[in-house]
PDB file of N, CA and C in Angstrom:
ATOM      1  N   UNK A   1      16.275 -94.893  35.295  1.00  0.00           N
ATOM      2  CA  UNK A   1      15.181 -94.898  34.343  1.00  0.00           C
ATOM      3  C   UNK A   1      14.816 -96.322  33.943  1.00  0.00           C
ATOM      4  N   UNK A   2      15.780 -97.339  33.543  1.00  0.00           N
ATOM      5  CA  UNK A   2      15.492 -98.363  33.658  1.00  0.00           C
ATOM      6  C   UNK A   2      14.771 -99.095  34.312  1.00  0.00           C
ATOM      7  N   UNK A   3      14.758 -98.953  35.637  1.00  0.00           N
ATOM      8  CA  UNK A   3      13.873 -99.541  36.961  1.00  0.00           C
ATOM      9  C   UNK A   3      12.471 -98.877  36.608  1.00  0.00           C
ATOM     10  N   UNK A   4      12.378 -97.906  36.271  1.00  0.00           N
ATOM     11  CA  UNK A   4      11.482 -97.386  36.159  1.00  0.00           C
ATOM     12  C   UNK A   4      10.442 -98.424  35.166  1.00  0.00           C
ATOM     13  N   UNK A   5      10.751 -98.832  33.738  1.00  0.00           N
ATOM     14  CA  UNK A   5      10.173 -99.270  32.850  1.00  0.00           C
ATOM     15  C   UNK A   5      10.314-100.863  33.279  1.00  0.00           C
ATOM     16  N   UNK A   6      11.283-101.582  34.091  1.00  0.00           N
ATOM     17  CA  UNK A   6      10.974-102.602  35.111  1.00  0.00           C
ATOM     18  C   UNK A   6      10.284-103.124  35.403  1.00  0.00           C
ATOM     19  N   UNK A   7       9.447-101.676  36.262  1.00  0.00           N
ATOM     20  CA  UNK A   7       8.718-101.883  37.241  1.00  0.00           C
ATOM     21  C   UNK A   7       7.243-101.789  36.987  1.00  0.00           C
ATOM     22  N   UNK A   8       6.980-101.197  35.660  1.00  0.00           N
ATOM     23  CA  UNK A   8       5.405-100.957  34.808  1.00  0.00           C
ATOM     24  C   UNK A   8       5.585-102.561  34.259  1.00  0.00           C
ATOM     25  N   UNK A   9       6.707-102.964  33.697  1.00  0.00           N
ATOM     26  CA  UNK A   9       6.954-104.353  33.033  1.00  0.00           C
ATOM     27  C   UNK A   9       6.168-105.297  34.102  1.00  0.00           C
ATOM     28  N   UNK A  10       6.903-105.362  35.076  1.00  0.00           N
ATOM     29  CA  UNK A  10       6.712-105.819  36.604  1.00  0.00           C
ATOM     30  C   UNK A  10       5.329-106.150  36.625  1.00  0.00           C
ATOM     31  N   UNK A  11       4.084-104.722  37.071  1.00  0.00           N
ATOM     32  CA  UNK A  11       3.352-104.330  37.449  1.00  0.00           C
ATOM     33  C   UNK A  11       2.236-105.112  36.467  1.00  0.00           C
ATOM     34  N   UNK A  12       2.706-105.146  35.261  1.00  0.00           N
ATOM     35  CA  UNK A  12       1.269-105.726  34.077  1.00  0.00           C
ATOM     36  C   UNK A  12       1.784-107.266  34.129  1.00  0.00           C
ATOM     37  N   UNK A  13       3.026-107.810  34.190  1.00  0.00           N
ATOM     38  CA  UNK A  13       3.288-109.006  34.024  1.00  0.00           C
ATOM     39  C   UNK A  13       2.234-109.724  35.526  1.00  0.00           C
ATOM     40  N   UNK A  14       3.044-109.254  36.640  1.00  0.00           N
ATOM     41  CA  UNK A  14       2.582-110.240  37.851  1.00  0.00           C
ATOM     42  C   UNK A  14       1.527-109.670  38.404  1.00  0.00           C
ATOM     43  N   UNK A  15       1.136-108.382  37.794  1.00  0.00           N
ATOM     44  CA  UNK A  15      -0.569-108.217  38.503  1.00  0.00           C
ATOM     45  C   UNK A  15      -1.949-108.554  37.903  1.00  0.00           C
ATOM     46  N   UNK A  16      -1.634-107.551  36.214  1.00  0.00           N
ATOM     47  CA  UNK A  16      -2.955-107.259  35.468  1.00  0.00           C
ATOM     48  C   UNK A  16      -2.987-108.369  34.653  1.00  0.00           C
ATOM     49  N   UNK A  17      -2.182-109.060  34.348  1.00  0.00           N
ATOM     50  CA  UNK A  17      -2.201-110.036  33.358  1.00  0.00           C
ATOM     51  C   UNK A  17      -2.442-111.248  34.252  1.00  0.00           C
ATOM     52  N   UNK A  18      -2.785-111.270  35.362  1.00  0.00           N
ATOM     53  CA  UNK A  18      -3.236-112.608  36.050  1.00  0.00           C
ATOM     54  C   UNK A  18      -4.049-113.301  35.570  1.00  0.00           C
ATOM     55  N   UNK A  19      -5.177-112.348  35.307  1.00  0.00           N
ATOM     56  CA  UNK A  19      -6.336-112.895  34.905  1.00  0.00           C
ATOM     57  C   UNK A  19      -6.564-113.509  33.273  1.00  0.00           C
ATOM     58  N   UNK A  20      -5.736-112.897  32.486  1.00  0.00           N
ATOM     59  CA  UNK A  20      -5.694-113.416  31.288  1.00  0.00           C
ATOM     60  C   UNK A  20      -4.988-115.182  31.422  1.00  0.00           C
ATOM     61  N   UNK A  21      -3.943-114.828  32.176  1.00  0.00           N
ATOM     62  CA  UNK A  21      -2.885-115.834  32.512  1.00  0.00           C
ATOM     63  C   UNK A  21      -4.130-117.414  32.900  1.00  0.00           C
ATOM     64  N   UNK A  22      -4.794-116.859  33.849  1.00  0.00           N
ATOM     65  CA  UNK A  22      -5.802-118.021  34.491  1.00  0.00           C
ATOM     66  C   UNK A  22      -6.730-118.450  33.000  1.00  0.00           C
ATOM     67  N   UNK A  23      -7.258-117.974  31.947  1.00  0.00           N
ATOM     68  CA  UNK A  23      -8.203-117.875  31.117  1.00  0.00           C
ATOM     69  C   UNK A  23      -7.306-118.877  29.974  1.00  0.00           C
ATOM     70  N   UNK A  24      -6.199-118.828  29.887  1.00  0.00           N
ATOM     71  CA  UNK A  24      -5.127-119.056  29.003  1.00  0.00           C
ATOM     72  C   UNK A  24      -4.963-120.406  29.681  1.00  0.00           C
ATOM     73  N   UNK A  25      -4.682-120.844  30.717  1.00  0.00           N
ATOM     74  CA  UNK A  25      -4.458-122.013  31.175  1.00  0.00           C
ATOM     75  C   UNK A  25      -6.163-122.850  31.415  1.00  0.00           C
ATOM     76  N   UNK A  26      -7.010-122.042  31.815  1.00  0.00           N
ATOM     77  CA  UNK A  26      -8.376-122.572  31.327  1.00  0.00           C
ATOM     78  C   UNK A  26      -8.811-123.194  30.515  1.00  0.00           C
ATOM     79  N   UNK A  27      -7.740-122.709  29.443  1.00  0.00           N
ATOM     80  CA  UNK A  27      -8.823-122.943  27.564  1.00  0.00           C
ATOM     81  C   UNK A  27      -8.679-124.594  27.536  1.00  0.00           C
ATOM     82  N   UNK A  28      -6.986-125.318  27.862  1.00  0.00           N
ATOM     83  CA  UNK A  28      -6.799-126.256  27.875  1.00  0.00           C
ATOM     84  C   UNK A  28      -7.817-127.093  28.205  1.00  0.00           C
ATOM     85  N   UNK A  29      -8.776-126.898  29.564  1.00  0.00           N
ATOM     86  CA  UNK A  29      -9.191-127.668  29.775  1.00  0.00           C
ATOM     87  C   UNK A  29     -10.919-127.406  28.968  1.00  0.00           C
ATOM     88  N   UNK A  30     -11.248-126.422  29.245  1.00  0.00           N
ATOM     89  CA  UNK A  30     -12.693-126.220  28.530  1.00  0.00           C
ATOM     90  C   UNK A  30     -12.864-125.113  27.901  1.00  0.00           C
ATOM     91  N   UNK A  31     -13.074-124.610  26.126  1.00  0.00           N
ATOM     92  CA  UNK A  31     -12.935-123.880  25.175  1.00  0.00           C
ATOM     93  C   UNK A  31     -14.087-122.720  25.613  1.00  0.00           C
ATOM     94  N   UNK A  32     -15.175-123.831  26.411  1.00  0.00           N
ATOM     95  CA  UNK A  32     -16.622-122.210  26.120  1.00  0.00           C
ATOM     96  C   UNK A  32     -16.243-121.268  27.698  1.00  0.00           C
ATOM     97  N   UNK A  33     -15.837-122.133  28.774  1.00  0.00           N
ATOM     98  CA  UNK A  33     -15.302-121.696  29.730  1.00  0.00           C
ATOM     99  C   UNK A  33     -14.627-120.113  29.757  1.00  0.00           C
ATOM    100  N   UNK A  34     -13.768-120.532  29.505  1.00  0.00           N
ATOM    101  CA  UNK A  34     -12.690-119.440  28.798  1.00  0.00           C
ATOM    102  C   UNK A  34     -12.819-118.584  27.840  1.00  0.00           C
ATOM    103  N   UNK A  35     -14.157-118.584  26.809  1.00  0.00           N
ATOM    104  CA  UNK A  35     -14.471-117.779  26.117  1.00  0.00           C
ATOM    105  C   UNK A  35     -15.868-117.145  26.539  1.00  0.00           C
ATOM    106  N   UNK A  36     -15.991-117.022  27.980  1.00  0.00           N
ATOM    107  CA  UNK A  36     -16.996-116.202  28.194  1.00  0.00           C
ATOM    108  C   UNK A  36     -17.117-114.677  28.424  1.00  0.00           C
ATOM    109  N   UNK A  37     -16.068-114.272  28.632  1.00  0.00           N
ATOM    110  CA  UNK A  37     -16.161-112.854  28.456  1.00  0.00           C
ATOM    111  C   UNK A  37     -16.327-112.657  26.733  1.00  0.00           C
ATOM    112  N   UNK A  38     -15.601-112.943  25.502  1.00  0.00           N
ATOM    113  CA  UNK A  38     -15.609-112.739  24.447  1.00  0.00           C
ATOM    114  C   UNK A  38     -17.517-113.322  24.278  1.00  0.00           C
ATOM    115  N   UNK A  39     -17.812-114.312  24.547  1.00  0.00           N
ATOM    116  CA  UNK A  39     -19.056-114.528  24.384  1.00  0.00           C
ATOM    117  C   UNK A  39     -20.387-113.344  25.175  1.00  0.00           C
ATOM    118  N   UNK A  40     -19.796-112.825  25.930  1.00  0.00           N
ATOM    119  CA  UNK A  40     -20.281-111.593  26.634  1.00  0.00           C
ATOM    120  C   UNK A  40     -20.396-110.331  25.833  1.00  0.00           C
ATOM    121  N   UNK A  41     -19.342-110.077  25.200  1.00  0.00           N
ATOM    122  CA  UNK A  41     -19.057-108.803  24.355  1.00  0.00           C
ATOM    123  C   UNK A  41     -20.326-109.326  23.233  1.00  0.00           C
ATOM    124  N   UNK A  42     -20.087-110.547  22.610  1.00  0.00           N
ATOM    125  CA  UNK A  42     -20.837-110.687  21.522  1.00  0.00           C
ATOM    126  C   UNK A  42     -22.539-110.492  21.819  1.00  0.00           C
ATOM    127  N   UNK A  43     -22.574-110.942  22.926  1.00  0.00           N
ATOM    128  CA  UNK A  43     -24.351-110.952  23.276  1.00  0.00           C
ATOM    129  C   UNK A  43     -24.698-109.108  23.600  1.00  0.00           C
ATOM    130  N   UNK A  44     -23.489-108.243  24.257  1.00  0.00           N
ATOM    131  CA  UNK A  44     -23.802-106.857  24.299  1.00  0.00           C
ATOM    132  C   UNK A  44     -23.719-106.479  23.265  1.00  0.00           C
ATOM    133  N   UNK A  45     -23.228-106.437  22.037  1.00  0.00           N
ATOM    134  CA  UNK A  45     -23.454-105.971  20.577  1.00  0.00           C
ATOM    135  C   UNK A  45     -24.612-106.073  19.715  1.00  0.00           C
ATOM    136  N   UNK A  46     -24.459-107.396  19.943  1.00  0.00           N
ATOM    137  CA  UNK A  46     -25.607-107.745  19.524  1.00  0.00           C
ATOM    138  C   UNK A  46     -27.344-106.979  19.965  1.00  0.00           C
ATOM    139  N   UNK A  47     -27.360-107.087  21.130  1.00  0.00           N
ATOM    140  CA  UNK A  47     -28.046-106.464  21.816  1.00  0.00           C
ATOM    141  C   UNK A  47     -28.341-104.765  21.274  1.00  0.00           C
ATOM    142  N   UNK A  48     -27.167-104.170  21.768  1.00  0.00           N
ATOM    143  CA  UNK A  48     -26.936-102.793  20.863  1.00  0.00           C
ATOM    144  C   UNK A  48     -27.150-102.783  19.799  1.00  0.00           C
ATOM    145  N   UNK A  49     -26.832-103.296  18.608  1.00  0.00           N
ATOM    146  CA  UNK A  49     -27.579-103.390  17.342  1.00  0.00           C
ATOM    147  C   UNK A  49     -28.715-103.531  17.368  1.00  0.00           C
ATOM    148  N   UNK A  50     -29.748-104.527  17.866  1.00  0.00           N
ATOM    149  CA  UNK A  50     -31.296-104.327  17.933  1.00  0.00           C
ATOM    150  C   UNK A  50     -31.734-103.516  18.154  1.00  0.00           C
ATOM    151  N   UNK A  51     -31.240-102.505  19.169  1.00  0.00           N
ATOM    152  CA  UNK A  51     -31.525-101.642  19.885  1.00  0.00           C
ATOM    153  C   UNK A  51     -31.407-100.746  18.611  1.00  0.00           C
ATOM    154  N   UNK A  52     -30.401-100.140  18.422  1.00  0.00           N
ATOM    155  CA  UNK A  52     -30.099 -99.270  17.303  1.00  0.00           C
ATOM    156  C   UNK A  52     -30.915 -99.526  16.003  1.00  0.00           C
ATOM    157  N   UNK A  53     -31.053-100.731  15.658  1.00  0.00           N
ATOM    158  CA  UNK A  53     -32.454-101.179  14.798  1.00  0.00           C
ATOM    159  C   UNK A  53     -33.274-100.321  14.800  1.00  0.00           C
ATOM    160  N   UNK A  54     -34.081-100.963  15.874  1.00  0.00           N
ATOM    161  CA  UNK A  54     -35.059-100.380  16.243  1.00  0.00           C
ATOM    162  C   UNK A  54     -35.487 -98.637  16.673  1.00  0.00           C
ATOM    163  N   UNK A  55     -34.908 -98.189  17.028  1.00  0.00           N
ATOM    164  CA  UNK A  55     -34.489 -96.701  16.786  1.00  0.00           C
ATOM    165  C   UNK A  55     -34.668 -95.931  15.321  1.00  0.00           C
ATOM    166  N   UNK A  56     -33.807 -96.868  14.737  1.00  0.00           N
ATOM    167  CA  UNK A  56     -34.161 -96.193  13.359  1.00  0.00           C
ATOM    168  C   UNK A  56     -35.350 -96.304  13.168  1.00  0.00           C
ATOM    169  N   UNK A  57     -36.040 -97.699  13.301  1.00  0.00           N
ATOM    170  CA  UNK A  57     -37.370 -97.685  12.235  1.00  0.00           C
ATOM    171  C   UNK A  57     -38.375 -97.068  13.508  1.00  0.00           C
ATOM    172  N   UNK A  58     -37.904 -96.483  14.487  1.00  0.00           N
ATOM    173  CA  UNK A  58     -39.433 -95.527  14.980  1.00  0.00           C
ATOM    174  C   UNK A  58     -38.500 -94.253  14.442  1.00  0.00           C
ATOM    175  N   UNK A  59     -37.364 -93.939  14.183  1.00  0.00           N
ATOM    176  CA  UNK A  59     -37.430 -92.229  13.103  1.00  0.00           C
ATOM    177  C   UNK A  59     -38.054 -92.433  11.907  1.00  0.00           C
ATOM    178  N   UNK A  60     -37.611 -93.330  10.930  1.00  0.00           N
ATOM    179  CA  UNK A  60     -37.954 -93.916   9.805  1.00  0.00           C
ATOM    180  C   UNK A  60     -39.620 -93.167   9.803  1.00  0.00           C
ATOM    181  N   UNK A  61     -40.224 -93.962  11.130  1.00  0.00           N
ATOM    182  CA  UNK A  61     -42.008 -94.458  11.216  1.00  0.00           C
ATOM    183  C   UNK A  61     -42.670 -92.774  11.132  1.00  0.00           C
ATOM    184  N   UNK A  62     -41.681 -92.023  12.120  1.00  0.00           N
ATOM    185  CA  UNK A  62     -42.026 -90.482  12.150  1.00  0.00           C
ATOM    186  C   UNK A  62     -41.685 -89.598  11.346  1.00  0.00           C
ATOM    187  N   UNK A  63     -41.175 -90.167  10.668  1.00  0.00           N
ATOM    188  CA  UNK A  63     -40.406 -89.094   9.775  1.00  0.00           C
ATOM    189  C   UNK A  63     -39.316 -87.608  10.382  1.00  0.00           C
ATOM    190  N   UNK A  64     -38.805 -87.996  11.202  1.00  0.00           N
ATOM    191  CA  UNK A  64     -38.111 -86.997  11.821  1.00  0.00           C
ATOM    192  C   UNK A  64     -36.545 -87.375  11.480  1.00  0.00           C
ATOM    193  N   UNK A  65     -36.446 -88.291  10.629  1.00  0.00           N
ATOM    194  CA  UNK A  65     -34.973 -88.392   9.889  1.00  0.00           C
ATOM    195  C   UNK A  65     -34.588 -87.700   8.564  1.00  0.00           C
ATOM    196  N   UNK A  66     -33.348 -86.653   8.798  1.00  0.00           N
ATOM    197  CA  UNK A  66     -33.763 -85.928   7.501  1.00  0.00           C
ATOM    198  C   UNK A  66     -33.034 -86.733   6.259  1.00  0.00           C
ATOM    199  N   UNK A  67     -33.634 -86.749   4.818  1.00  0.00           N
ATOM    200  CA  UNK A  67     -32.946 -87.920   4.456  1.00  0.00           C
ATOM    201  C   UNK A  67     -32.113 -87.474   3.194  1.00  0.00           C
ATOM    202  N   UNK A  68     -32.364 -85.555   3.027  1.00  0.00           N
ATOM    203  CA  UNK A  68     -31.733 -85.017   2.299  1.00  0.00           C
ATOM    204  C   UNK A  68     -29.860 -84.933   2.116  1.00  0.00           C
ATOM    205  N   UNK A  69     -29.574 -85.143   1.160  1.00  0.00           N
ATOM    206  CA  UNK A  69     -27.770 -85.292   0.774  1.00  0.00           C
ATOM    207  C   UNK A  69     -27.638 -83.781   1.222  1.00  0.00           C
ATOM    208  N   UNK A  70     -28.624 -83.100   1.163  1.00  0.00           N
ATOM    209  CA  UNK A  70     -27.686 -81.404   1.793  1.00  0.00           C
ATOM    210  C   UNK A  70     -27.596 -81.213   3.256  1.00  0.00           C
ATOM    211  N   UNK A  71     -27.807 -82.471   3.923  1.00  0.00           N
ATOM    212  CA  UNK A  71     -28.228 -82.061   5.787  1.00  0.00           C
ATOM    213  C   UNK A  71     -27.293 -81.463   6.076  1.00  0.00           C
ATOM    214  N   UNK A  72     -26.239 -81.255   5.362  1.00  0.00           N
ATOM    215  CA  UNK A  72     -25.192 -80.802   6.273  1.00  0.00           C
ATOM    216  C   UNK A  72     -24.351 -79.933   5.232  1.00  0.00           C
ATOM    217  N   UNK A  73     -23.791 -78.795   5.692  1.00  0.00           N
ATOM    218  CA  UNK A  73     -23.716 -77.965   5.177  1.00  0.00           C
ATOM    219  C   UNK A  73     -21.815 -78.089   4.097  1.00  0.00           C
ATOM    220  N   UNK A  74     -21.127 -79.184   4.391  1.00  0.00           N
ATOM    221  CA  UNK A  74     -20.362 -79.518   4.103  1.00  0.00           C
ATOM    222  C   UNK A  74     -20.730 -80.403   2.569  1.00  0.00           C
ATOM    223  N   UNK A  75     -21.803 -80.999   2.443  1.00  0.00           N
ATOM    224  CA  UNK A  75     -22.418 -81.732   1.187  1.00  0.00           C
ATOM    225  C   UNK A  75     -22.711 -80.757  -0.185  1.00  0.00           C
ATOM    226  N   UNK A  76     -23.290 -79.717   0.343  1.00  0.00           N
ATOM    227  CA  UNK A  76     -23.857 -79.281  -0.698  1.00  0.00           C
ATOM    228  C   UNK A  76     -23.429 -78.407  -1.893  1.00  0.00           C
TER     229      UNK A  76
END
């Protein structure tokens, strides 16, 4: 059983974690380099939030948002 938990140890150390490993020895040399995936996440959120913005204010515009405290039958 031991070998067993080894070998997952094994498996994330010298495979999946390569890539962090390379990003980590990156930073040393250049900070924005190395923070481009995190700078990635931030520009897709961001993104998604406008998006979601905007969504609201065309329900908002139609009125097809219900805006009553009883919408749901658990409130009232």
């Amino acid at each position: 059983m031991t070998a067993f938990f080894e070998a997952i140890g094994s498996f994330f150390t010298d495979f999946l974690f390569v890539p962090l490993h390379f990003l980590r020895n990156l930073e040393l040399a250049n900070w924005w380099t190395a923070n481009t995936i995190t700078w990635m996440f931030i520009l897709i959120c961001c993104a998604a939030f406008v998006y979601w913005c905007k969504q609201i204010a065309i329900f908002d515009k139609t009125g097809e948002d219900n805006q009553d405290t009883t919408a749901h039958s658990f409130l009232s």
